[in-house]
Protein backbone atom coordinates (compact mmCIF):
# COMPACT_ATOMS: atom_id res chain seq x y z
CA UNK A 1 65.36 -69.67 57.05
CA UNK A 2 62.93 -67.10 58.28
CA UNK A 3 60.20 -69.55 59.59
CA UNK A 4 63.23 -71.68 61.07
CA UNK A 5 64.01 -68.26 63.36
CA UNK A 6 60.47 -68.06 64.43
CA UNK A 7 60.17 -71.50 65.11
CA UNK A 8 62.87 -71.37 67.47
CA UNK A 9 62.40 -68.33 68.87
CA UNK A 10 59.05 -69.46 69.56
CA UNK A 11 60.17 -71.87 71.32
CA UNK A 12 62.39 -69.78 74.05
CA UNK A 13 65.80 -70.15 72.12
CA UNK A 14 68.35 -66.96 72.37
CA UNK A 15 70.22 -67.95 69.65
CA UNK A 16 70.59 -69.98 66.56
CA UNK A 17 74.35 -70.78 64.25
CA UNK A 18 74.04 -70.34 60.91
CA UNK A 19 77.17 -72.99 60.27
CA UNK A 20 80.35 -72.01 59.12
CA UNK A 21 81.15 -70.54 55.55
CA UNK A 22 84.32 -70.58 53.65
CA UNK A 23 85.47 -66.65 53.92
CA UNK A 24 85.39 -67.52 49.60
CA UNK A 25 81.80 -68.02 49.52
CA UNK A 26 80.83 -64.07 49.60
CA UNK A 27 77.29 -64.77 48.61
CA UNK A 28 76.35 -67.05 51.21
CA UNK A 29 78.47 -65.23 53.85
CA UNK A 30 76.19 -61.66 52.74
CA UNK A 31 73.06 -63.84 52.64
CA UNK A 32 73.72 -64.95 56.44
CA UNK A 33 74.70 -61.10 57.02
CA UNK A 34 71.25 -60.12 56.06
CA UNK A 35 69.79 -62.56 59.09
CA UNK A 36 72.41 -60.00 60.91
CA UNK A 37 74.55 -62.82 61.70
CA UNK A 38 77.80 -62.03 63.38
CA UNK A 39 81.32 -63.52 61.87
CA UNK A 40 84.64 -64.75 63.61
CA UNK A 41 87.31 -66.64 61.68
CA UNK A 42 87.86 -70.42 62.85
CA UNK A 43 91.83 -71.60 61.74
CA UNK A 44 91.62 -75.08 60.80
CA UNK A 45 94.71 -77.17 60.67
CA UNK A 46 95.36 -80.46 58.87
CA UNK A 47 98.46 -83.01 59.97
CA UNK A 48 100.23 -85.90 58.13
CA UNK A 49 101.19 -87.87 61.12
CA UNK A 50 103.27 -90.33 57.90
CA UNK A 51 104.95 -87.28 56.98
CA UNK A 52 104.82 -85.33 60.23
CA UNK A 53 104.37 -82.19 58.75
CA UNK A 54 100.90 -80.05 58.65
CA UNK A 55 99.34 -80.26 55.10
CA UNK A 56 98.04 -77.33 52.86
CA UNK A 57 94.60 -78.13 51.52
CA UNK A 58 92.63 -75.79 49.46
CA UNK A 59 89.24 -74.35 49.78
CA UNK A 60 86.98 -76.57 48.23
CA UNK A 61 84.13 -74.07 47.84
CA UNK A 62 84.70 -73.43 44.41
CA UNK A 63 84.65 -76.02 41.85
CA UNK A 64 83.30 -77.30 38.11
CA UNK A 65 80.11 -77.61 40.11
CA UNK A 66 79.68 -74.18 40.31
CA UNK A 67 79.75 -73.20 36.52
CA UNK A 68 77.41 -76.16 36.23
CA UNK A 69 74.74 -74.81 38.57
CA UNK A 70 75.33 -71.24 37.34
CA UNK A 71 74.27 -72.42 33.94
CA UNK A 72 71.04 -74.67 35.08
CA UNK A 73 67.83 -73.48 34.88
CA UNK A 74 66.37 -72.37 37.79
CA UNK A 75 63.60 -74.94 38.23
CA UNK A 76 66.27 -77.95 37.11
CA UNK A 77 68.10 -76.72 40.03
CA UNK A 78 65.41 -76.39 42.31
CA UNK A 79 64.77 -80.25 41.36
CA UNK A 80 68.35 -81.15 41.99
CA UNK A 81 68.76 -79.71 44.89
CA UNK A 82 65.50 -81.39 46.36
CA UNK A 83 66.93 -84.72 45.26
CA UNK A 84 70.28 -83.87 47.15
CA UNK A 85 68.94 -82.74 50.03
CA UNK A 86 65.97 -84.76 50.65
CA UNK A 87 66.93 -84.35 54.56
CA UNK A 88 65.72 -80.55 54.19
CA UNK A 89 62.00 -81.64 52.55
């Protein structure tokens, strides 16, 4: 993330988003803190136009994915996550 900052601010940008976060995720919210990111809430809404009538979804931050990954190995996750996101290679 650092060398993406100093590529951009190399190139004469003021700014750069970090993306949104689920207000769950705490560790990737304090890891974009550390960049000294600034926060603001964004409301999202969802609406059954069948059943007009707004729908109540829940965060899917947290899953069994995450006690999966928690118990990996670091390099086995390292591998997996190159294979999912070959985009970021």
């Amino acid at each position: 993330m650092w060398e993406a900052i100093k590529w951009y601010a190399g190139k004469g940008y003021a700014s750069l988003h970090f993306g949104r976060s689920s207000i769950a995720n705490e560790g990737l919210r304090r890891y974009k803190l550390g960049f000294g990111t600034a926060e603001y809430k964004i409301d999202y809404f969802k609406y059954d136009y069948r059943k007009a009538a707004f729908v109540a979804e829940r965060d899917k931050v947290f899953g069994w994915f995450n006690g999966v990954f928690r118990l990996m190995p670091i390099p086995v996750s390292r591998m997996v996550g190159r294979l999912l996101y070959r985009h970021l290679s």
